[in-house]
Protein backbone atom coordinates (compact mmCIF):
# COMPACT_ATOMS: atom_id res chain seq x y z
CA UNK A 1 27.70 -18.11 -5.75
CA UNK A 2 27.81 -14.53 -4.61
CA UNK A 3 24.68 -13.10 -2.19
CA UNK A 4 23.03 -10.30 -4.26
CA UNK A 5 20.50 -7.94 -4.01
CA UNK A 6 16.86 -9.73 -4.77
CA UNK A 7 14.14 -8.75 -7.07
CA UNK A 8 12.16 -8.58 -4.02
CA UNK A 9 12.83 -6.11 -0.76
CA UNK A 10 14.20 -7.57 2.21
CA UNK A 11 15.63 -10.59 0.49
CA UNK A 12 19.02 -11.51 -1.44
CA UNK A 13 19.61 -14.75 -3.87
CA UNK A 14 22.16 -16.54 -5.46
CA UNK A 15 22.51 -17.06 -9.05
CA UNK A 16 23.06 -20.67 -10.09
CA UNK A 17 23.84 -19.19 -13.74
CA UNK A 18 20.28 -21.03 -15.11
CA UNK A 19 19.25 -18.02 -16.90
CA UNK A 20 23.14 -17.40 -18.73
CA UNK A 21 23.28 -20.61 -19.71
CA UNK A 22 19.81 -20.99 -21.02
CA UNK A 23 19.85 -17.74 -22.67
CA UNK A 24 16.99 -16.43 -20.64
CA UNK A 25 14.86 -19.42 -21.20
CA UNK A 26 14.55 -20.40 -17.11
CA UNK A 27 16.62 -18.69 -13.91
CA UNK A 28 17.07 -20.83 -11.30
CA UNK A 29 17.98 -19.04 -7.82
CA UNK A 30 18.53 -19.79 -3.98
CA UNK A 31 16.64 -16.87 -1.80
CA UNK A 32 17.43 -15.71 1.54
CA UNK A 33 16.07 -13.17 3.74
CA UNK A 34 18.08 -9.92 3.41
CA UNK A 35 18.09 -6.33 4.92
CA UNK A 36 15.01 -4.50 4.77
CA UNK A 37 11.16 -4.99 4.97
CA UNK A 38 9.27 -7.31 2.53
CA UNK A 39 7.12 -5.40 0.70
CA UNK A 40 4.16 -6.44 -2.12
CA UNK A 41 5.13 -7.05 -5.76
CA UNK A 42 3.92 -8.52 -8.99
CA UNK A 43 6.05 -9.74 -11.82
CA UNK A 44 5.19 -10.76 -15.45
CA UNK A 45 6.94 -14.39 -15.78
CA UNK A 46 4.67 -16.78 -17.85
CA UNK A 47 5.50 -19.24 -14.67
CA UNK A 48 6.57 -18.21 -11.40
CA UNK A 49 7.53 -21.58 -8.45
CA UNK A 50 8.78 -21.70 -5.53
CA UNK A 51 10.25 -24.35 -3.08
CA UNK A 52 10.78 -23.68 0.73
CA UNK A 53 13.82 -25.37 1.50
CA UNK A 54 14.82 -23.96 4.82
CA UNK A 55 13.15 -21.98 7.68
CA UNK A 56 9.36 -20.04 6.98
CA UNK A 57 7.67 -17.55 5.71
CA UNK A 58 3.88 -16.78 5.18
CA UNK A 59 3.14 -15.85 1.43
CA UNK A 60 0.60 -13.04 0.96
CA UNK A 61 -1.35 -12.60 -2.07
CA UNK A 62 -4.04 -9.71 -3.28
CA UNK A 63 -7.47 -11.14 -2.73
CA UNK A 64 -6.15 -14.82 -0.90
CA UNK A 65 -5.93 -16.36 2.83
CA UNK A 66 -2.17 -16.18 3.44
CA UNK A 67 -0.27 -19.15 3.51
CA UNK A 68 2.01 -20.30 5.72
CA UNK A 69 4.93 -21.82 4.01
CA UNK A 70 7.49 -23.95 5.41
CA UNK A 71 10.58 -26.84 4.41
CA UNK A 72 8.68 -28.85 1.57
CA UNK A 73 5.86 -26.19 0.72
CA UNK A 74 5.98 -25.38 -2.77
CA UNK A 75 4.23 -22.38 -4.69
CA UNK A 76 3.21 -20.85 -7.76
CA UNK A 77 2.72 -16.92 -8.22
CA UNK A 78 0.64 -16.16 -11.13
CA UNK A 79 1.75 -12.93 -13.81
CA UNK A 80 0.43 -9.79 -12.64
CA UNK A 81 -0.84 -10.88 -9.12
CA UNK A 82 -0.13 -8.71 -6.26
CA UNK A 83 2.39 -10.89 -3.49
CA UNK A 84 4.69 -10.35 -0.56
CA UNK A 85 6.97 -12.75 1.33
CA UNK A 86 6.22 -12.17 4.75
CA UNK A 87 7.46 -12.89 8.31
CA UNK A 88 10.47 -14.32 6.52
CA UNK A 89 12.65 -16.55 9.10
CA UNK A 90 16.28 -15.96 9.57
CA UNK A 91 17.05 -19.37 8.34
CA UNK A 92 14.73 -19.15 5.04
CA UNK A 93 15.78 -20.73 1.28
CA UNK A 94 13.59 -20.44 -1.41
CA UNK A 95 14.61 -22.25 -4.53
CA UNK A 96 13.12 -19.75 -7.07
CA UNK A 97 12.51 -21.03 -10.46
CA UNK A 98 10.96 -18.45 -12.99
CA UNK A 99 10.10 -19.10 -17.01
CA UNK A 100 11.27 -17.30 -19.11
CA UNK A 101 14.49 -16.54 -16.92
CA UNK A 102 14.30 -12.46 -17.79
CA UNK A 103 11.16 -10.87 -16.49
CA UNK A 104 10.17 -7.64 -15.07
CA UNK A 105 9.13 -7.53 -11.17
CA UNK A 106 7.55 -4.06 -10.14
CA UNK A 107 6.27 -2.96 -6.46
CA UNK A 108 2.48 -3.49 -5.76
């Protein structure tokens, strides 16, 4: 697949086609780090998981310790809570799996 713009800033994903083929049901995408900064966001999925399958990054949520995430950590980001993806390694790869696969993402 194609390297695209991500629903977050400073990253850009892949589209395995999940979300097409499901008819929105579940997206399925491969995240990178991209240009720009990583800044805070919430989103409204019902269920929001992640799996770190390359590299680092230290998740940051509203109200939480932040996390240090590396190949193996997974994570869940609940509807509506502020997060941000930061110190993102070069070498990062999130596997990003979202329910339903069309939700809205807006900046905290």
């Amino acid at each position: 697949g194609v390297w695209e713009p991500f629903r977050l800033p400073g990253f850009e994903a892949r589209d395995t086609t999940i979300a097409e083929n499901t008819k929105g049901v579940a997206d399925v995408k491969v995240v990178r780090r991209g240009a720009g900064a990583p800044a805070p966001a919430r989103h409204d999925a019902d269920i929001l998981f992640g799996f770190v399958m390359e590299g680092g990054m230290v998740l940051e949520g509203a109200g939480r310790e932040p996390a240090a995430l590396s190949p193996g950590d997974a994570f869940v980001i609940p509807p509506g809570l502020a997060t941000r993806w930061a110190e993102p390694s070069d070498e990062l790869q999130v596997l990003e799996v979202a329910l339903p696969g069309r939700f809205s993402t807006t900046p905290a």
